[in-house]
C-alpha atoms as a PDB file:
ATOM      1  CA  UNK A   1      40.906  28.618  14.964  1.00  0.00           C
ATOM      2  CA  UNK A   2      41.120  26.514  11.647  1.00  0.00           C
ATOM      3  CA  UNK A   3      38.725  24.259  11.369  1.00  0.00           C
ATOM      4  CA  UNK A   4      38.457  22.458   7.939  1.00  0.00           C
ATOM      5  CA  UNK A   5      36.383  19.114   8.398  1.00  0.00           C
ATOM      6  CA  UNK A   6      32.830  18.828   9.284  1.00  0.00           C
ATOM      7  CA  UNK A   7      32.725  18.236  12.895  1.00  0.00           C
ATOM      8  CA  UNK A   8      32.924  15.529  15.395  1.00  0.00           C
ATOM      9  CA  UNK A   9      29.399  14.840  16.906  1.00  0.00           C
ATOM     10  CA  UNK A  10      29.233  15.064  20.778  1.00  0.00           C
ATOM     11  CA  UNK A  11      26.104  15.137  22.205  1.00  0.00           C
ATOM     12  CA  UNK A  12      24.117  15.364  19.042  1.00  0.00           C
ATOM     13  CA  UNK A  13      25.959  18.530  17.560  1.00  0.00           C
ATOM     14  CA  UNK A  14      28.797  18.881  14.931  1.00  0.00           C
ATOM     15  CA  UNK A  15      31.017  20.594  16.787  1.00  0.00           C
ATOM     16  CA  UNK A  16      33.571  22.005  14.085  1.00  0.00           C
ATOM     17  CA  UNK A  17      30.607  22.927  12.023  1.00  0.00           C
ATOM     18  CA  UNK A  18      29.092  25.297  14.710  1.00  0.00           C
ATOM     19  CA  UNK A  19      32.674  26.997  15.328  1.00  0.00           C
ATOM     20  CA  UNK A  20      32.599  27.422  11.178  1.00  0.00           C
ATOM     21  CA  UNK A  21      28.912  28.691  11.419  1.00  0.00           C
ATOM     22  CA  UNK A  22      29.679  30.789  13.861  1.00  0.00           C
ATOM     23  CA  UNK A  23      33.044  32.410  12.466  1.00  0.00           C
ATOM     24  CA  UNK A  24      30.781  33.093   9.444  1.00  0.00           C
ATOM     25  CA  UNK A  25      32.234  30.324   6.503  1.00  0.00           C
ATOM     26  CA  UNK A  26      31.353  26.749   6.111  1.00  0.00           C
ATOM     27  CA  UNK A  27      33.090  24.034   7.184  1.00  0.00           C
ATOM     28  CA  UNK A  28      35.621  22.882   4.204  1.00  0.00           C
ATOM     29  CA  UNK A  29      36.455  18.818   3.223  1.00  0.00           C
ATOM     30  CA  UNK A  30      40.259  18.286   2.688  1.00  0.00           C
ATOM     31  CA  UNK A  31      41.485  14.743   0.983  1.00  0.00           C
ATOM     32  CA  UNK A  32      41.735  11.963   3.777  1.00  0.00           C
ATOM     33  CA  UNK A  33      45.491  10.906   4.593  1.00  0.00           C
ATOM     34  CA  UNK A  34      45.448   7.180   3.685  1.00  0.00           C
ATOM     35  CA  UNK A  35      46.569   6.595   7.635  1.00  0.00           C
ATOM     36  CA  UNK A  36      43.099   8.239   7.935  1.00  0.00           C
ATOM     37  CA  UNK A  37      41.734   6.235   6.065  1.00  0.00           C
ATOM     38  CA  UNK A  38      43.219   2.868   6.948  1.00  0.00           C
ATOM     39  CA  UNK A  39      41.375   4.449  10.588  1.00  0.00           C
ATOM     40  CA  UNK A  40      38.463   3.759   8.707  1.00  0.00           C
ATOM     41  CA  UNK A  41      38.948   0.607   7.103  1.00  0.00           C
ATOM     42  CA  UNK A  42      40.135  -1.091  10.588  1.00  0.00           C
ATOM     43  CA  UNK A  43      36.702   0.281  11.761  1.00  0.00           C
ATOM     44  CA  UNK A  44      34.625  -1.267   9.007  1.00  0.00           C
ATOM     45  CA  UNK A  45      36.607  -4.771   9.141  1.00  0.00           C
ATOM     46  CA  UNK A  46      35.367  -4.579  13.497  1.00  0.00           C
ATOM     47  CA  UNK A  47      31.997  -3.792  12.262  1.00  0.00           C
ATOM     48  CA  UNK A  48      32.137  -6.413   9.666  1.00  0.00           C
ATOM     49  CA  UNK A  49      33.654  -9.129  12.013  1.00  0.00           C
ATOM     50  CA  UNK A  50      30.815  -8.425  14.857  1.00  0.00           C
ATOM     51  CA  UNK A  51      27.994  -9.348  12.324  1.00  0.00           C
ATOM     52  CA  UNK A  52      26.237  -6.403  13.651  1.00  0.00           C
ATOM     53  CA  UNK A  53      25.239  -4.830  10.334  1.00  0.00           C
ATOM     54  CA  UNK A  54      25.902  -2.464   7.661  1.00  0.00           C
ATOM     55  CA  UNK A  55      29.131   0.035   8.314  1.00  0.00           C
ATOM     56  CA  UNK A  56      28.643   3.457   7.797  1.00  0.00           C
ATOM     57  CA  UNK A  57      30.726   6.380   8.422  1.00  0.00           C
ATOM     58  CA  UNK A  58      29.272  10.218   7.775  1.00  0.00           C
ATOM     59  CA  UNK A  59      31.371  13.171   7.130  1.00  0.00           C
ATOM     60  CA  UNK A  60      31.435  13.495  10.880  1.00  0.00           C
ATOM     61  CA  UNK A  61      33.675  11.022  12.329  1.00  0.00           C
ATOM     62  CA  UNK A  62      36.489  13.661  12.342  1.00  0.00           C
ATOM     63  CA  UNK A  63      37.806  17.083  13.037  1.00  0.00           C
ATOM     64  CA  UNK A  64      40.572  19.090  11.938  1.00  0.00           C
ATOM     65  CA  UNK A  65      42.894  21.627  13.722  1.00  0.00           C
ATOM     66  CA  UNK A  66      46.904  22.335  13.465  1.00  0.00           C
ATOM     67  CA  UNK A  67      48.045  21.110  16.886  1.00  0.00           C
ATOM     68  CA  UNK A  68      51.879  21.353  15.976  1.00  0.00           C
ATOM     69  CA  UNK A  69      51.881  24.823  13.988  1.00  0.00           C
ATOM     70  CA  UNK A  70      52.973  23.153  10.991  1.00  0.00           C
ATOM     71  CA  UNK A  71      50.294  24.711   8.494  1.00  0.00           C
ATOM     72  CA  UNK A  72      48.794  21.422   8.497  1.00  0.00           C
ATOM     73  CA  UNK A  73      45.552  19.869   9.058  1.00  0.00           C
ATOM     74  CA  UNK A  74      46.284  17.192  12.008  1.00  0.00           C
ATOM     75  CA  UNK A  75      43.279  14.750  12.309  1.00  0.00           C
ATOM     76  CA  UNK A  76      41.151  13.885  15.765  1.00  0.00           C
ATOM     77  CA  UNK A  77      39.076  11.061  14.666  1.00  0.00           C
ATOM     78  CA  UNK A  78      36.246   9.227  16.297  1.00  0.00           C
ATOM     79  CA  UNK A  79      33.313   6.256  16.015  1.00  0.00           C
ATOM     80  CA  UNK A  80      30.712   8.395  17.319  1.00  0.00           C
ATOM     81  CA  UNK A  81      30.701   9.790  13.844  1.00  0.00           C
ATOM     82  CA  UNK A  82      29.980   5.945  12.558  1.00  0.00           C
ATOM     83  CA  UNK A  83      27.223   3.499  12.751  1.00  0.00           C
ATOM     84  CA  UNK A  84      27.420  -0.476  12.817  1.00  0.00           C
ATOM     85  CA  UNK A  85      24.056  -1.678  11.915  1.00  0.00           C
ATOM     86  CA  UNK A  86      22.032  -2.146  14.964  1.00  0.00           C
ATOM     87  CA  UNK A  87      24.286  -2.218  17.773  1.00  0.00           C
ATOM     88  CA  UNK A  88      23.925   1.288  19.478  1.00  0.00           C
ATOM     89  CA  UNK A  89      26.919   1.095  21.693  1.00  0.00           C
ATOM     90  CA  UNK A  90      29.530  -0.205  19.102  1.00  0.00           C
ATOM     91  CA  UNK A  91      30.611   3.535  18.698  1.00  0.00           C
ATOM     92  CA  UNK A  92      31.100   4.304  22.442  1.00  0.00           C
ATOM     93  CA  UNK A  93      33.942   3.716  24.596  1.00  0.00           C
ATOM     94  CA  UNK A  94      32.304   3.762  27.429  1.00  0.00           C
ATOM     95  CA  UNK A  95      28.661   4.334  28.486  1.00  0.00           C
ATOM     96  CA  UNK A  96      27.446   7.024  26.264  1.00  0.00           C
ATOM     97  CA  UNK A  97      31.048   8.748  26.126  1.00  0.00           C
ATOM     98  CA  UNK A  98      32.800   8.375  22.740  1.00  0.00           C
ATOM     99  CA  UNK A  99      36.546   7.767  22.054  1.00  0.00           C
ATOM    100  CA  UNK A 100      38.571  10.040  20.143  1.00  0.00           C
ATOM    101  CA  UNK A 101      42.167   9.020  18.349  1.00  0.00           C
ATOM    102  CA  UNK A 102      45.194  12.145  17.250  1.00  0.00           C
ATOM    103  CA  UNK A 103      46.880  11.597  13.978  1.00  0.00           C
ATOM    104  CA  UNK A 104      49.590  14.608  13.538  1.00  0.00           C
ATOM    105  CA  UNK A 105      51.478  15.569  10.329  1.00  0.00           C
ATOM    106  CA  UNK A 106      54.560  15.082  10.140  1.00  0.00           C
ATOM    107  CA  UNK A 107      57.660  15.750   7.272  1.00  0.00           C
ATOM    108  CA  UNK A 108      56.982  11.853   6.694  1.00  0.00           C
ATOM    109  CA  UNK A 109      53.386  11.393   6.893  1.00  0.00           C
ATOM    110  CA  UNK A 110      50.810  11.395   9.179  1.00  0.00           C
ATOM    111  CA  UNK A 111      51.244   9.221  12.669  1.00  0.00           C
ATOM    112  CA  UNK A 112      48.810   8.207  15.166  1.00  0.00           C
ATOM    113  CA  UNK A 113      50.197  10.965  18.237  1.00  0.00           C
ATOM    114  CA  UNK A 114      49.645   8.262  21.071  1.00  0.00           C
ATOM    115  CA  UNK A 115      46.930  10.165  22.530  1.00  0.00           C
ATOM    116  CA  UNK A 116      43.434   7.442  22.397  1.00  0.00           C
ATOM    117  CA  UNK A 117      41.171   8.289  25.030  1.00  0.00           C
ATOM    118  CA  UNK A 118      37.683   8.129  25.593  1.00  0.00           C
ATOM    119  CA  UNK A 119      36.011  11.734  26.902  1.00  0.00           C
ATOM    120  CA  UNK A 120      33.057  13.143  27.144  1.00  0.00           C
ATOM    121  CA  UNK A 121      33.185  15.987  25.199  1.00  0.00           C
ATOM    122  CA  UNK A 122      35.423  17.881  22.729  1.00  0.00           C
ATOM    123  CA  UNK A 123      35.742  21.548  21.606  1.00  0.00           C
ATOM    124  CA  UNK A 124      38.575  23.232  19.890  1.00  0.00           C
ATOM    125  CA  UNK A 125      40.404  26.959  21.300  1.00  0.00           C
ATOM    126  CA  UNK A 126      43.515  28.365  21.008  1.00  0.00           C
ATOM    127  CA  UNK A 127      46.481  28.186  23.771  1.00  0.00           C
ATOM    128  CA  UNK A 128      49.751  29.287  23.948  1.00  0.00           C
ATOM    129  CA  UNK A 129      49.252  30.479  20.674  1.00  0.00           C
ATOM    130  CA  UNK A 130      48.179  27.008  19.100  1.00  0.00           C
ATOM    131  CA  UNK A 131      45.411  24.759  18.259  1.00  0.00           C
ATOM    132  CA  UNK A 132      44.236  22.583  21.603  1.00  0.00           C
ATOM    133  CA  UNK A 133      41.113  20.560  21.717  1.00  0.00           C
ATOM    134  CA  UNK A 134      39.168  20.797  25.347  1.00  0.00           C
ATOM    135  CA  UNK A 135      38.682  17.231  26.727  1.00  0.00           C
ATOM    136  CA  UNK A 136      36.711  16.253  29.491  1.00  0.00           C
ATOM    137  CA  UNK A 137      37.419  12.471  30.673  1.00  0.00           C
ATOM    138  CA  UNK A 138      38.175  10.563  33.814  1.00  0.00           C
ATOM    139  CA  UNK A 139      41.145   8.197  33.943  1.00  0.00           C
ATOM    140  CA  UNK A 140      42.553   5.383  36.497  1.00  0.00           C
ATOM    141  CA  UNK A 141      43.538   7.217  39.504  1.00  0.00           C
ATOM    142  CA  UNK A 142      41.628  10.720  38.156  1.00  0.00           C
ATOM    143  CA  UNK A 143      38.366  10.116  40.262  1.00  0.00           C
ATOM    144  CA  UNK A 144      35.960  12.357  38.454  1.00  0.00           C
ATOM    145  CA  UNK A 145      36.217  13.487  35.386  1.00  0.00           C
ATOM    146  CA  UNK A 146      38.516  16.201  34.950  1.00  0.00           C
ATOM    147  CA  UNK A 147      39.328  19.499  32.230  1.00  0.00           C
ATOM    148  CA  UNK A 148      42.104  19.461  30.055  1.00  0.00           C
ATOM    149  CA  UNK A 149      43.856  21.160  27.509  1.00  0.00           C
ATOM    150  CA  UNK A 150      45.075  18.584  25.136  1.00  0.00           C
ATOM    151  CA  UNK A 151      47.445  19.361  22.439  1.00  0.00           C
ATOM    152  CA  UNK A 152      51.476  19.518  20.989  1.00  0.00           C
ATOM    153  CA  UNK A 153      53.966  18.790  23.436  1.00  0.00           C
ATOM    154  CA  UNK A 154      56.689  19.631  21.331  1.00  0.00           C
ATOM    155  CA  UNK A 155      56.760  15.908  20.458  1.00  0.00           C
ATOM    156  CA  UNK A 156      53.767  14.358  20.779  1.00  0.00           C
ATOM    157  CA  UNK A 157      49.543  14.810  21.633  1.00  0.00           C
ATOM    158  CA  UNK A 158      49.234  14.654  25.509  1.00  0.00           C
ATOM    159  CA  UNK A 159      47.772  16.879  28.463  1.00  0.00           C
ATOM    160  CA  UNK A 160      49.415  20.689  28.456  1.00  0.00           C
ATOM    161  CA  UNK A 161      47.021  21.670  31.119  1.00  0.00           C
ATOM    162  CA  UNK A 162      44.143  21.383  33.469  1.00  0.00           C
ATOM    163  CA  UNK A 163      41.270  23.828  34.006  1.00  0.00           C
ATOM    164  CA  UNK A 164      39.190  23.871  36.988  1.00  0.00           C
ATOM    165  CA  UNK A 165      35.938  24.574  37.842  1.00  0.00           C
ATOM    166  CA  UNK A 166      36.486  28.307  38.642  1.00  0.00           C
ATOM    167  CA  UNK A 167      38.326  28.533  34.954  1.00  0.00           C
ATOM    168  CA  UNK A 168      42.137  28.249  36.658  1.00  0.00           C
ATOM    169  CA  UNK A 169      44.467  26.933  34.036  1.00  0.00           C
ATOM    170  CA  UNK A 170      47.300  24.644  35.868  1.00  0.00           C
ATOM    171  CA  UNK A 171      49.938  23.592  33.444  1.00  0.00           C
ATOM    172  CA  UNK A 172      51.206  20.485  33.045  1.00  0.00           C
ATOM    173  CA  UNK A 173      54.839  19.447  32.718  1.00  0.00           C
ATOM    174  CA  UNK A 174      55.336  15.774  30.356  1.00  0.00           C
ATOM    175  CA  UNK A 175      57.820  14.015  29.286  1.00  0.00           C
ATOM    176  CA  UNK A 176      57.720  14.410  25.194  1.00  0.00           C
ATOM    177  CA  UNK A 177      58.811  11.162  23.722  1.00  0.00           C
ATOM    178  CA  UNK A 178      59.256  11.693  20.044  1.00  0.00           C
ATOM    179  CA  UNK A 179      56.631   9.946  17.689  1.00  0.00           C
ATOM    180  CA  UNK A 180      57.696   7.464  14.969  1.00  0.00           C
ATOM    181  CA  UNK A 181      56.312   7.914  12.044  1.00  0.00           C
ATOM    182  CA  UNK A 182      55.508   4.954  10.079  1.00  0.00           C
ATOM    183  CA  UNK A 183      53.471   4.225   7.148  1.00  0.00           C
ATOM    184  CA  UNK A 184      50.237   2.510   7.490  1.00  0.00           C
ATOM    185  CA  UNK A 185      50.661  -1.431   8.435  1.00  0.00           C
ATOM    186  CA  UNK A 186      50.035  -3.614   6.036  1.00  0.00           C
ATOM    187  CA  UNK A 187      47.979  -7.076   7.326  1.00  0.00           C
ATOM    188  CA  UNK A 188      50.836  -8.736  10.122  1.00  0.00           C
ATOM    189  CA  UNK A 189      51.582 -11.871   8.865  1.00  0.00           C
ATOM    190  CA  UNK A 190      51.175 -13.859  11.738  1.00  0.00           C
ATOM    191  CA  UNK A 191      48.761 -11.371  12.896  1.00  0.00           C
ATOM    192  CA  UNK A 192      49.650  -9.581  16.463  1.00  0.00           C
ATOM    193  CA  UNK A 193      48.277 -12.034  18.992  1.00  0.00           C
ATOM    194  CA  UNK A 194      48.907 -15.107  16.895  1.00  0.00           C
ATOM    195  CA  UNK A 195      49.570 -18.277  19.189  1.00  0.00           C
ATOM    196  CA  UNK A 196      48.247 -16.613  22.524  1.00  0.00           C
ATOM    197  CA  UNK A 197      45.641 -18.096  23.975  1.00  0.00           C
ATOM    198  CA  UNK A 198      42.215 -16.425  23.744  1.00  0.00           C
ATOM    199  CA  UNK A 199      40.617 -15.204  26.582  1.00  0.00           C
ATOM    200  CA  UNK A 200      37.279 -16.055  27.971  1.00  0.00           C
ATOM    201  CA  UNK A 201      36.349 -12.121  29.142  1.00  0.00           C
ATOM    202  CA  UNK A 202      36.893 -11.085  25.135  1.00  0.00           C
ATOM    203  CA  UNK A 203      37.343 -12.537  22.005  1.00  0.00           C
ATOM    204  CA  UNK A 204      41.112 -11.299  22.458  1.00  0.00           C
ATOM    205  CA  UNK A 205      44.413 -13.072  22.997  1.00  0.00           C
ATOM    206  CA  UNK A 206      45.210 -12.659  27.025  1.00  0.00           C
ATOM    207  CA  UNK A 207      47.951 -10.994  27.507  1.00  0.00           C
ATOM    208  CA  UNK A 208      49.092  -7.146  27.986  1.00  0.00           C
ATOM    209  CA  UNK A 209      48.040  -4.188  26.235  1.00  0.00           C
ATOM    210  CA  UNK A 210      49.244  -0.661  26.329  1.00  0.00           C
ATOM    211  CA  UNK A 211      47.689   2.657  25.384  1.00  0.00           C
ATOM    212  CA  UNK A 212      48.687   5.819  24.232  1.00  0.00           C
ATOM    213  CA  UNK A 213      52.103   4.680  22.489  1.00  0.00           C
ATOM    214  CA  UNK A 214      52.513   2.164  20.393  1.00  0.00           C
ATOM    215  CA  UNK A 215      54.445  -0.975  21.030  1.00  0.00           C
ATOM    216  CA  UNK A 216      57.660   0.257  20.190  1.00  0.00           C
ATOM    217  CA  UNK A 217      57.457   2.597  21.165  1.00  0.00           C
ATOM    218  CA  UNK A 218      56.319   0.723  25.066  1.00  0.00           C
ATOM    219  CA  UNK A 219      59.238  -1.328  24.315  1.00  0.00           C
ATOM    220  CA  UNK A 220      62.160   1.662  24.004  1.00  0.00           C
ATOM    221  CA  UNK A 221      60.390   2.437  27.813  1.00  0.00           C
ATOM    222  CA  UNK A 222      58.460   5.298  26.935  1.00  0.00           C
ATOM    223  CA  UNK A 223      57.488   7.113  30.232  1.00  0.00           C
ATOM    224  CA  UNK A 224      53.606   8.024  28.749  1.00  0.00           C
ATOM    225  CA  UNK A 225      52.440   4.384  28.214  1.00  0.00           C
ATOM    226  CA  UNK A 226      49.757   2.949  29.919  1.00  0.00           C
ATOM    227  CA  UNK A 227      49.779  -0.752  30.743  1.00  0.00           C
ATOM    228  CA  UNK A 228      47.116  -3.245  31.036  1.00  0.00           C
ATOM    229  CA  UNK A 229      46.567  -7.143  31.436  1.00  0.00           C
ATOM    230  CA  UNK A 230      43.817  -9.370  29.880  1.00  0.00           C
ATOM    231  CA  UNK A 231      43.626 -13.049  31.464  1.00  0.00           C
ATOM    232  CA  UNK A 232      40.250 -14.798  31.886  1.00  0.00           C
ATOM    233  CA  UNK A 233      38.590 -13.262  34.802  1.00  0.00           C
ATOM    234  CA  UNK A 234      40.203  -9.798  34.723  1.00  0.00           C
ATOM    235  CA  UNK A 235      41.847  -6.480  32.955  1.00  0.00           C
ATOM    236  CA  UNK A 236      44.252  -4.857  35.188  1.00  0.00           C
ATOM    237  CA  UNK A 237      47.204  -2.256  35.537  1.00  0.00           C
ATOM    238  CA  UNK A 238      48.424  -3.761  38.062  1.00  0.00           C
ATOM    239  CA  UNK A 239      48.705  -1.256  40.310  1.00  0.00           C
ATOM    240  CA  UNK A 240      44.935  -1.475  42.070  1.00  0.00           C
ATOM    241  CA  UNK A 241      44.267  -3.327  45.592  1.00  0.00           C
ATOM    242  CA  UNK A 242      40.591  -3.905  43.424  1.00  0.00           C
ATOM    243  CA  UNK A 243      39.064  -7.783  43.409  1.00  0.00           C
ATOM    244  CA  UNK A 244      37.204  -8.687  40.834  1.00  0.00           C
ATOM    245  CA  UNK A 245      33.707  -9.600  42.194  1.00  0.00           C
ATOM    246  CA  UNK A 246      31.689 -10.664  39.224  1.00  0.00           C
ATOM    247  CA  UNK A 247      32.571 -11.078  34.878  1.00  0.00           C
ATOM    248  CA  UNK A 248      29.550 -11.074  32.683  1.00  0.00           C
ATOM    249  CA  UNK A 249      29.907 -11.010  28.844  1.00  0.00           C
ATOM    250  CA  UNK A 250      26.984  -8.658  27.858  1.00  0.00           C
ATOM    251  CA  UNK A 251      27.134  -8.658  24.584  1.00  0.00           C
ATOM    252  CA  UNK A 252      29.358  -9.839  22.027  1.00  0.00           C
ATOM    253  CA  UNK A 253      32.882  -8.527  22.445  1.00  0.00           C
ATOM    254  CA  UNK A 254      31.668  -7.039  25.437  1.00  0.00           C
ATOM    255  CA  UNK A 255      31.939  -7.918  29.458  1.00  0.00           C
ATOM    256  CA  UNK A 256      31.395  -6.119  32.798  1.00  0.00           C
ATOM    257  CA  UNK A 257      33.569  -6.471  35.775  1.00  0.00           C
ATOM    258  CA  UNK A 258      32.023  -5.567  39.067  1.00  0.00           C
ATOM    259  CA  UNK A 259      35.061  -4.860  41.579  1.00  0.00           C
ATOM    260  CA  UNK A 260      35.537  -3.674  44.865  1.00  0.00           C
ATOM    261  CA  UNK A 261      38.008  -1.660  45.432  1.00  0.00           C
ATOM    262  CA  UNK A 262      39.841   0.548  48.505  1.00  0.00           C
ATOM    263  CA  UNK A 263      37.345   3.192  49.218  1.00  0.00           C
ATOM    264  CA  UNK A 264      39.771   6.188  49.255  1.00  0.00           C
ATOM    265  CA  UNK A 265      36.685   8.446  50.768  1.00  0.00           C
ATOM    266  CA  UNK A 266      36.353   5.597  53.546  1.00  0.00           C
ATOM    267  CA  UNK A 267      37.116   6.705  57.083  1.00  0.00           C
ATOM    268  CA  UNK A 268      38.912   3.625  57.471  1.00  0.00           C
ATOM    269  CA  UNK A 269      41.434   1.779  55.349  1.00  0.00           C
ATOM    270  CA  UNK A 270      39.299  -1.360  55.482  1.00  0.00           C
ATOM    271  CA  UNK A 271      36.318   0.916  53.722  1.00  0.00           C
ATOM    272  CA  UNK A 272      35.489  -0.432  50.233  1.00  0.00           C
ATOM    273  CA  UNK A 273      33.732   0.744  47.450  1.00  0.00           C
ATOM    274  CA  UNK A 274      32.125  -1.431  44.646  1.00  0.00           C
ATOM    275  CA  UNK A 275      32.025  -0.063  40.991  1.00  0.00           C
ATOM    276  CA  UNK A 276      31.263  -1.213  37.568  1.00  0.00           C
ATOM    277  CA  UNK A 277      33.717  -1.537  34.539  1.00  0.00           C
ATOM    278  CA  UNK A 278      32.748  -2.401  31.261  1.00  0.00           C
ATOM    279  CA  UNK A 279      35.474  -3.983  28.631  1.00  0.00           C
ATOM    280  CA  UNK A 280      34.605  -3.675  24.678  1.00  0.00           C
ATOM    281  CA  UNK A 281      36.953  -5.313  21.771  1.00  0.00           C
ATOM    282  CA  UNK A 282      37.784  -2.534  19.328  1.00  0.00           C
ATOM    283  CA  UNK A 283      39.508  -4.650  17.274  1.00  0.00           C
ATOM    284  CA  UNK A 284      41.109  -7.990  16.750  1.00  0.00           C
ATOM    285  CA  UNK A 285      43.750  -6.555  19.052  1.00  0.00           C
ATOM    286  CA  UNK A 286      42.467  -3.848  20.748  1.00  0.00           C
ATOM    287  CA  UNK A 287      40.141  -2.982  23.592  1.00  0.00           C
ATOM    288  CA  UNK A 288      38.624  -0.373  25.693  1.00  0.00           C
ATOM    289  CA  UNK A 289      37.823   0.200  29.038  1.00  0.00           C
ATOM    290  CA  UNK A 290      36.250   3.632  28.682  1.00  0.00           C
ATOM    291  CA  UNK A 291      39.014   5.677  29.907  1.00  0.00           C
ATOM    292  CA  UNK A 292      41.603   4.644  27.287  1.00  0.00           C
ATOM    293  CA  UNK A 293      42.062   2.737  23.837  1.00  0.00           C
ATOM    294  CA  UNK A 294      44.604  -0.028  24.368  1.00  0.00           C
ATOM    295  CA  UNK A 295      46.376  -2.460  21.795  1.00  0.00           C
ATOM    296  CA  UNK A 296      47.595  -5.958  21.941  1.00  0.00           C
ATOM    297  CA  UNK A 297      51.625  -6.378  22.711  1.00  0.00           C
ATOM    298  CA  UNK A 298      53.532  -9.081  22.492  1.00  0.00           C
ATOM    299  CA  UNK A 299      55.259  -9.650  26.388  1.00  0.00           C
ATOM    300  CA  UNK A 300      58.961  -9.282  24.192  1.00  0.00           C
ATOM    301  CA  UNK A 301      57.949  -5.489  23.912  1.00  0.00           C
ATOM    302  CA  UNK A 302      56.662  -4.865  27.262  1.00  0.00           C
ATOM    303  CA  UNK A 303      59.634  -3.492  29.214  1.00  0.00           C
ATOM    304  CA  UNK A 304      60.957  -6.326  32.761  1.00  0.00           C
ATOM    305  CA  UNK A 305      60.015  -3.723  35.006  1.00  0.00           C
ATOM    306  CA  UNK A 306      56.428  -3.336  33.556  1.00  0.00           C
ATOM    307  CA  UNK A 307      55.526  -7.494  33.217  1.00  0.00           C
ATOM    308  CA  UNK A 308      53.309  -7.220  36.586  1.00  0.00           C
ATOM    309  CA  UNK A 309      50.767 -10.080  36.023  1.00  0.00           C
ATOM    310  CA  UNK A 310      51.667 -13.152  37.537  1.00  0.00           C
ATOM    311  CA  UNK A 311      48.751 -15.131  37.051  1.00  0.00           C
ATOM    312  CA  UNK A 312      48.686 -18.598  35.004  1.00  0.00           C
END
């Protein structure tokens, strides 16, 4: 495949760089798109804003591959590439597992493909005659972590297919909702989240957040968005039978929810399970729970049918 940037660290090793190494010609730098790079800059003003230390980003926070066939790089980008002083877990998503964000070109720019999710490794191969980077990641519902293919829907970045242990490829059908492409944001004025009320699990305004689209594109109903809620005690999809048993804030912009939850291994449907979560601010608006990246919506762009919390 074409790989032009110097690799996304998992595990130690710059991926893209081996597959260069390997094909026998070293890994090439291409100029940044300046959505890229306003990536980068929301990244440094987080680091910045936790007073954790000095922000520094190698050449490794990013990978390149042409997911849509257009002849263009499109850009996977991630923290574990990054350091923010002292604080060893500011570039994870979850424990030890790093999150990785899609920007794809497009005859407009480049756009953030509504695919943030946190995984546990990343490689790059070819299907169906295109570009697809190999993910392994759990998400709500998944139980353990799973194989994908993850690439060009025709639309947009999302799952084409799962692989199994045995190497069985099972594709996957999705909905592709087209992209928007914007130009990078230039400081909200108020900023998103202005006049919520702050919540005491995060140094974020309570109220619901949605990953892997953006808000407008939540708002026009998109079928691929994933919902949560932030109030004091909790983040939910609203959609578990889980109680929250415990909320600790364990560092700063980070808590831990211990829940129990239906046990769906239980030999009866009273059988519980208890499990950790842990809850990191990405961003003024944003947050992770180590399965996705989620931002901050105003309720006006969260579709009726979605507005589940009914807390105070």
């Amino acid at each position: 495949m074409r790989v032009i940037g110097a690799g996304i660290f998992v595990a130690g090793l710059a991926v893209s760089g081996v597959v260069a190494a390997q094909q026998g010609r070293p890994a090439q730098k291409a100029p940044l798109p300046r959505e890229v790079t306003a990536w980068v800059a929301e990244q440094r003003a987080d680091c910045v804003s936790s007073g954790s230390g000095r922000f520094v980003a190698s050449p490794n926070f990013y990978d390149t591959a042409d997911f849509n066939g257009d002849g263009k790089p499109d850009y996977v980008v991630t923290r574990a590439g990054m350091q923010c002083g002292n604080d060893a877990t500011w570039s994870l998503e979850g424990p030890q597992i790093p999150g990785y964000t899609f920007f794809v070109s497009t005859p407009r720019g480049y756009v953030d493909a509504g695919f943030d999710v946190a995984a546990e490794g990343i490689r790059y191969v070819k299907y169906q005659g295109r570009d697809v980077a190999v993910m392994v990641y759990a998400g709500p519902g998944m139980g353990a972590a799973k194989t994908f293919y993850v690439g060009w829907n025709g639309q947009r970045i999302d799952r084409l297919a799962e692989i199994d242990r045995r190497g069985k490829i099972t594709p996957i059908r999705t909905v592709a909702v087209p992209l928007r492409p914007v130009a990078p944001p230039a400081p909200p004025a108020p900023p998103a989240g202005a006049g919520a009320a702050a919540s005491r699990l995060l140094p974020l305004p309570k109220g619901y957040y949605v990953a892997r689209t953006s808000c407008e594109d939540a708002a026009r109903g998109s079928s691929v968005s994933v919902y949560g809620y932030l109030s004091d005690t909790d983040f939910s999809d609203g959609t578990s039978a889980c109680k929250v048993l415990s909320a600790t804030r364990t560092g700063q912009g980070v808590s831990t929810l211990k829940k129990s939850c239906p046990d769906p291994m239980g030999a009866r449907a009273t059988d519980r399970t208890v499990s950790s979560v842990t809850l990191r601010a990405t961003g003024p608006t944003g947050l992770s729970d180590g399965y996705f990246n989620y931002r901050y919506c105003p309720v006006n762009q969260i579709p009726p049918a979605r507005r589940f919390y009914r807390g105070n």
